[in-house]
Protein backbone atom coordinates (compact mmCIF):
# COMPACT_ATOMS: atom_id res chain seq x y z
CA UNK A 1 15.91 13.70 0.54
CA UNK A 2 19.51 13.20 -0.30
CA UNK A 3 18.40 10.98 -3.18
CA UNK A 4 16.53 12.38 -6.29
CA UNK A 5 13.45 11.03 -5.21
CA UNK A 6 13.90 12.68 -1.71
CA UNK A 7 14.30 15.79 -3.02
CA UNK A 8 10.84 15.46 -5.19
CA UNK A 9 9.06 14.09 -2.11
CA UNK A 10 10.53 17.62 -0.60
CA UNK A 11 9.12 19.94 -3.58
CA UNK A 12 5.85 17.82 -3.87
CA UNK A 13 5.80 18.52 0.13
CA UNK A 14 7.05 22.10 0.23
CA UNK A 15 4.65 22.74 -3.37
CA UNK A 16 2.08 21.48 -1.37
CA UNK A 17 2.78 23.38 1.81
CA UNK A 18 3.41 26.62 -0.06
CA UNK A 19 0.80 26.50 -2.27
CA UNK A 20 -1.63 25.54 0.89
CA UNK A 21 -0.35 29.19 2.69
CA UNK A 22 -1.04 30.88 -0.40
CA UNK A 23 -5.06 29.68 -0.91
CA UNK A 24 -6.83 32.64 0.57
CA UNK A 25 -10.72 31.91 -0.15
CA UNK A 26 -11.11 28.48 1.21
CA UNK A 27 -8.32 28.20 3.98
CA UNK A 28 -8.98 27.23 7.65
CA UNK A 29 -6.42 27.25 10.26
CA UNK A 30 -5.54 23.73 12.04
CA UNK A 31 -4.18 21.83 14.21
CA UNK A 32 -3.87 18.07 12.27
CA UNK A 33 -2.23 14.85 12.95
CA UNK A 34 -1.05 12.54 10.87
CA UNK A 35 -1.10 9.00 11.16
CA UNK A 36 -0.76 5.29 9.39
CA UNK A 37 2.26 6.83 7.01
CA UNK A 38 3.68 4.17 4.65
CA UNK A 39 5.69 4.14 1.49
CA UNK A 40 6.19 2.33 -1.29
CA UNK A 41 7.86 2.54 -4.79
CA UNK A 42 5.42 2.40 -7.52
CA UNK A 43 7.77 2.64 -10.87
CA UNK A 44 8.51 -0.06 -13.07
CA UNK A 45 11.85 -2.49 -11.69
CA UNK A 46 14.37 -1.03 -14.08
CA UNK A 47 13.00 3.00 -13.20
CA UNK A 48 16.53 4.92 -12.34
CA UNK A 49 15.31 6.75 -9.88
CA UNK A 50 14.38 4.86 -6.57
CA UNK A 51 13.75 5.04 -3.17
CA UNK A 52 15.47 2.58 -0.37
CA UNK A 53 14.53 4.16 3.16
CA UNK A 54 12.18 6.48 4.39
CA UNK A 55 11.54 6.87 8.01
CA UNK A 56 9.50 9.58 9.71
CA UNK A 57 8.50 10.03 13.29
CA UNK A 58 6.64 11.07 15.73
CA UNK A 59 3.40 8.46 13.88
CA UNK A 60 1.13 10.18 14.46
CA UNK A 61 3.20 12.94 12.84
CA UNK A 62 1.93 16.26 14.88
CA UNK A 63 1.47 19.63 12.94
CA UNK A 64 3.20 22.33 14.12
CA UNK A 65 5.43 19.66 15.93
CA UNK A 66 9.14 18.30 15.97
CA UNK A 67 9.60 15.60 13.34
CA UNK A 68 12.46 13.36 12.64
CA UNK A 69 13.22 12.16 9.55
CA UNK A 70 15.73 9.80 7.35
CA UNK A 71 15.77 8.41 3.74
CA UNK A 72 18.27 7.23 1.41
CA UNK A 73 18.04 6.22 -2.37
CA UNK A 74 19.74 5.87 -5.68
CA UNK A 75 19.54 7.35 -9.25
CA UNK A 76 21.75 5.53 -12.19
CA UNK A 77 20.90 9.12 -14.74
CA UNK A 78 21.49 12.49 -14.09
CA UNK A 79 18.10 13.81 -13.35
CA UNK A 80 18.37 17.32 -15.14
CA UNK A 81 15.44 20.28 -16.64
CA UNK A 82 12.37 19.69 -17.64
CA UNK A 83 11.98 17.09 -14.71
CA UNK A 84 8.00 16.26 -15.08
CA UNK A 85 6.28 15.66 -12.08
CA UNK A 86 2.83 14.00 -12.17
CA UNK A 87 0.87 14.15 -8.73
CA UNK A 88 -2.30 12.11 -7.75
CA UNK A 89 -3.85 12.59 -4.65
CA UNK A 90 -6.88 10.36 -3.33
CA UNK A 91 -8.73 11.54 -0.44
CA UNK A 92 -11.11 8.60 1.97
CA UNK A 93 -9.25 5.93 1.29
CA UNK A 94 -11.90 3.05 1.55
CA UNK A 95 -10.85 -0.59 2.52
CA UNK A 96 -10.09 -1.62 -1.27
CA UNK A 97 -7.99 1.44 -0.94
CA UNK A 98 -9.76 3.73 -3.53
CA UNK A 99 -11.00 7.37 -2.78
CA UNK A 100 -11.71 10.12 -4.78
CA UNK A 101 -9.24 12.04 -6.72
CA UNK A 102 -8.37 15.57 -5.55
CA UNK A 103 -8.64 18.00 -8.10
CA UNK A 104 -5.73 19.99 -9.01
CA UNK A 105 -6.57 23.75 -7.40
CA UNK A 106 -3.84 26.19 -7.15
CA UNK A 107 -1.18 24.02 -8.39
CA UNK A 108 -2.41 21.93 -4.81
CA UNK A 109 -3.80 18.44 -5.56
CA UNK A 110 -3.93 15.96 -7.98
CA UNK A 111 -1.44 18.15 -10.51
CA UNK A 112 1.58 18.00 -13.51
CA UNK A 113 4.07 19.74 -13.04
CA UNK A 114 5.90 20.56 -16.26
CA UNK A 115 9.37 20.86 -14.87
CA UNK A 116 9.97 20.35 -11.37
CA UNK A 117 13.48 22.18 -11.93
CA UNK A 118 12.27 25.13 -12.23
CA UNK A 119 9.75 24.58 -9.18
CA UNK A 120 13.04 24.25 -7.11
CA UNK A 121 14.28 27.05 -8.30
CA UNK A 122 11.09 29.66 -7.59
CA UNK A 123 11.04 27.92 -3.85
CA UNK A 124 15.10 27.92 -3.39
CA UNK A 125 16.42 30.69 -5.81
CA UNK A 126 19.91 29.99 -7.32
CA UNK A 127 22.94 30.90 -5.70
CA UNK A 128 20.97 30.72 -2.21
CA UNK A 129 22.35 27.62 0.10
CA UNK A 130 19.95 24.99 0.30
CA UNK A 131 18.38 24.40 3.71
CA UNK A 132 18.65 22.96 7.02
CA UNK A 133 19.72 19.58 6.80
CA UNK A 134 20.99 19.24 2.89
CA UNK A 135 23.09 22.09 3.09
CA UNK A 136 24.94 20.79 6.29
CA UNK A 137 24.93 16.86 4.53
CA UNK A 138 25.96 18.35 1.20
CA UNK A 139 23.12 17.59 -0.93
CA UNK A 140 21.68 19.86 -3.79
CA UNK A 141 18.64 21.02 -3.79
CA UNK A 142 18.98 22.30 -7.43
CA UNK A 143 19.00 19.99 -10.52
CA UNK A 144 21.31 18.89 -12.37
CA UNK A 145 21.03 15.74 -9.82
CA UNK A 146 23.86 13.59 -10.39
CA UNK A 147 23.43 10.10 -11.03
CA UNK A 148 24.72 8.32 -7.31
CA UNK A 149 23.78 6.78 -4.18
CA UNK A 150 22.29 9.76 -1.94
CA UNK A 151 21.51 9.59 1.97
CA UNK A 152 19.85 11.66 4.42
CA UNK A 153 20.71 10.47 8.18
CA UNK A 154 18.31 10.97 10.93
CA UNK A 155 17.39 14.77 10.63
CA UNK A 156 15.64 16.87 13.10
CA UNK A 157 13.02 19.47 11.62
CA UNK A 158 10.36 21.63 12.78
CA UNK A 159 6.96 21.68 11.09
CA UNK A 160 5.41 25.15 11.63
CA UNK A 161 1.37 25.75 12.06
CA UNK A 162 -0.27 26.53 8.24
CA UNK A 163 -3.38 26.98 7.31
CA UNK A 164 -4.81 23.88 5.34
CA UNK A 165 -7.66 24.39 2.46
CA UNK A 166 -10.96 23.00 3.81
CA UNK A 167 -10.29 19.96 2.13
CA UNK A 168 -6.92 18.87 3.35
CA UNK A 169 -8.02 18.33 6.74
CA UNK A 170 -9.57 14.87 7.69
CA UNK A 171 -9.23 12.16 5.86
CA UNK A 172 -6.72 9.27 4.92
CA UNK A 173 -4.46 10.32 1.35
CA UNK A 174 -2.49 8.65 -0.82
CA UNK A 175 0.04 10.52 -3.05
CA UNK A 176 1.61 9.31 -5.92
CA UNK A 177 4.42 11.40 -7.62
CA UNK A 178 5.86 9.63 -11.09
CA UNK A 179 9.48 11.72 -11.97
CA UNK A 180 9.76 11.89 -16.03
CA UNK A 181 11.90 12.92 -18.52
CA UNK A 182 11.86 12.80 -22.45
CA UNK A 183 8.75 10.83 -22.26
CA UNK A 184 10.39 8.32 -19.88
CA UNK A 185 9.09 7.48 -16.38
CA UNK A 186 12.26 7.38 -14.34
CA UNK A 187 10.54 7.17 -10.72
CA UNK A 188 7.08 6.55 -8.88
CA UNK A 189 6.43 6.82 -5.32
CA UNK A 190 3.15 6.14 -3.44
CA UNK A 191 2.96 7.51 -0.10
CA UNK A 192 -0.32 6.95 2.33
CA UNK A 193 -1.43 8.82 5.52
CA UNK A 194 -4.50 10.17 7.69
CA UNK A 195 -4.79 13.89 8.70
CA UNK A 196 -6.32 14.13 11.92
CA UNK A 197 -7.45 18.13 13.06
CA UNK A 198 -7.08 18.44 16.42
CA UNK A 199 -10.21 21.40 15.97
C-alpha cells in the first residue's frame, strides 16, 4: 500500500469493490470467505516497480469482517499520469492453474485501465486526505508517486458487506495487474484466492 504497487493493488481492489456496488442487474448480496491468498511478482527482474511483503489476515479472509493487513515495496521511477493498468482475472482455477478469463463488465473483470491516475482521483478527489491508514503513515494516494522505498505496517481495516455480481461469488481467482507507462511495463503482480459465500 505504501509502495506504488500497494497503492494499485488498493485501486484494482477499491475499482473492483466500487464498481461491484454499482452493478445493479446482476448483483446478489453475500456473505463470502476468502481463502488460499498468495502473492507473487510477475514483472520482468529489472521492472521498477516491485513488491517485497504482503501479509493479510484473518485466511480465510471474512467479508464484512476485521482484516489486518501489511506490505512494503520499492519503486526506482516516479510513477506519474497516464499510469496503465492491465487486469486479468481467471475464475476455477483448475490444478494446472488455468480457468477461464473474466470478461471485462462494468469496468469489473478482466479490464485496461487507461490511466490509473485519474482512477485515483474519481475514487479520492484532490485536495481530500487520503484514508485510514495512508493518511496517518503519510503515504499518497495520488500520483505523482515518488520513486522510494514505501511501507505499510500492520494496519487494522474493516471490510463492509457489498453486494457481489453473480459471478464473483464461488470460485478460486487469480488477478494479475501489470503497471505501464510509455509503452514500458514497470510492474506485475499475480495475486490468487477462493471466495467462499457463506449463503
Amino acid at each position: 500500500m505504501n509502495n506504488c504497487i500497494v497503492n494499485v493493488i488498493t485501486l484494482c481492489i477499491v475499482m473492483q469493490v466500487n464498481c461491484a456496488l454499482d452493478f445493479d442487474k446482476t448483483r446478489t448480496t453475500y456473505s463470502a470467505k476468502m481463502f488460499g491468498f498468495s502473492w507473487e511478482n510477475c514483472g520482468k527482474p529489472d521492472d521498477p516497480a516491485v513488491l517485497k511483503t504482503l501479509a493479510l489476515s484473518p485466511d480465510p479472509i471474512t467479508v464484512p469482517g476485521d482484516l489486518t493487513a501489511s506490505a512494503s515495496g520499492t519503486t526506482t521511477v516516479e510513477l506519474a499520469a497516464p499510469l496503465a493498468v492491465n487486469v486479468t482475472r481467471r475464475r476455477n482455477l483448475g490444478v494446472a492453474g488455468s480457468g477461464s478469463r473474466v470478461p471485462c463488465l462494468e469496468e469489473i473483470g478482466s479490464c485496461h485501465y487507461t490511466d490509473g491516475c485519474d482512477l485515483l482521483n474519481q475514487l479520492i478527489p484532490p485536495g481530500t486526505d487520503c484514508p485510514e491508514p495512508l493518511h496517518t503513515y503519510g503515504i499518497p494516494c495520488h500520483c505523482p508517486f515518488k520513486a522510494g522505498v514505501y511501507t505499510l505496517p500492520e494496519s487494522d481495516f474493516y471490510l463492509p458487506d457489498i453486494d457481489l455480481p453473480y459471478w464473483l461469488t464461488n470460485g478460486h481467482y487469480r488477478v494479475q495487474g501489470v503497471l505501464g507507462a510509455v509503452g514500458k511495463e514497470l510492474g506485475c503482480l499475480k495475486i490468487t484466492f477462493a471466495v467462499h459465500s457463506n449463503n
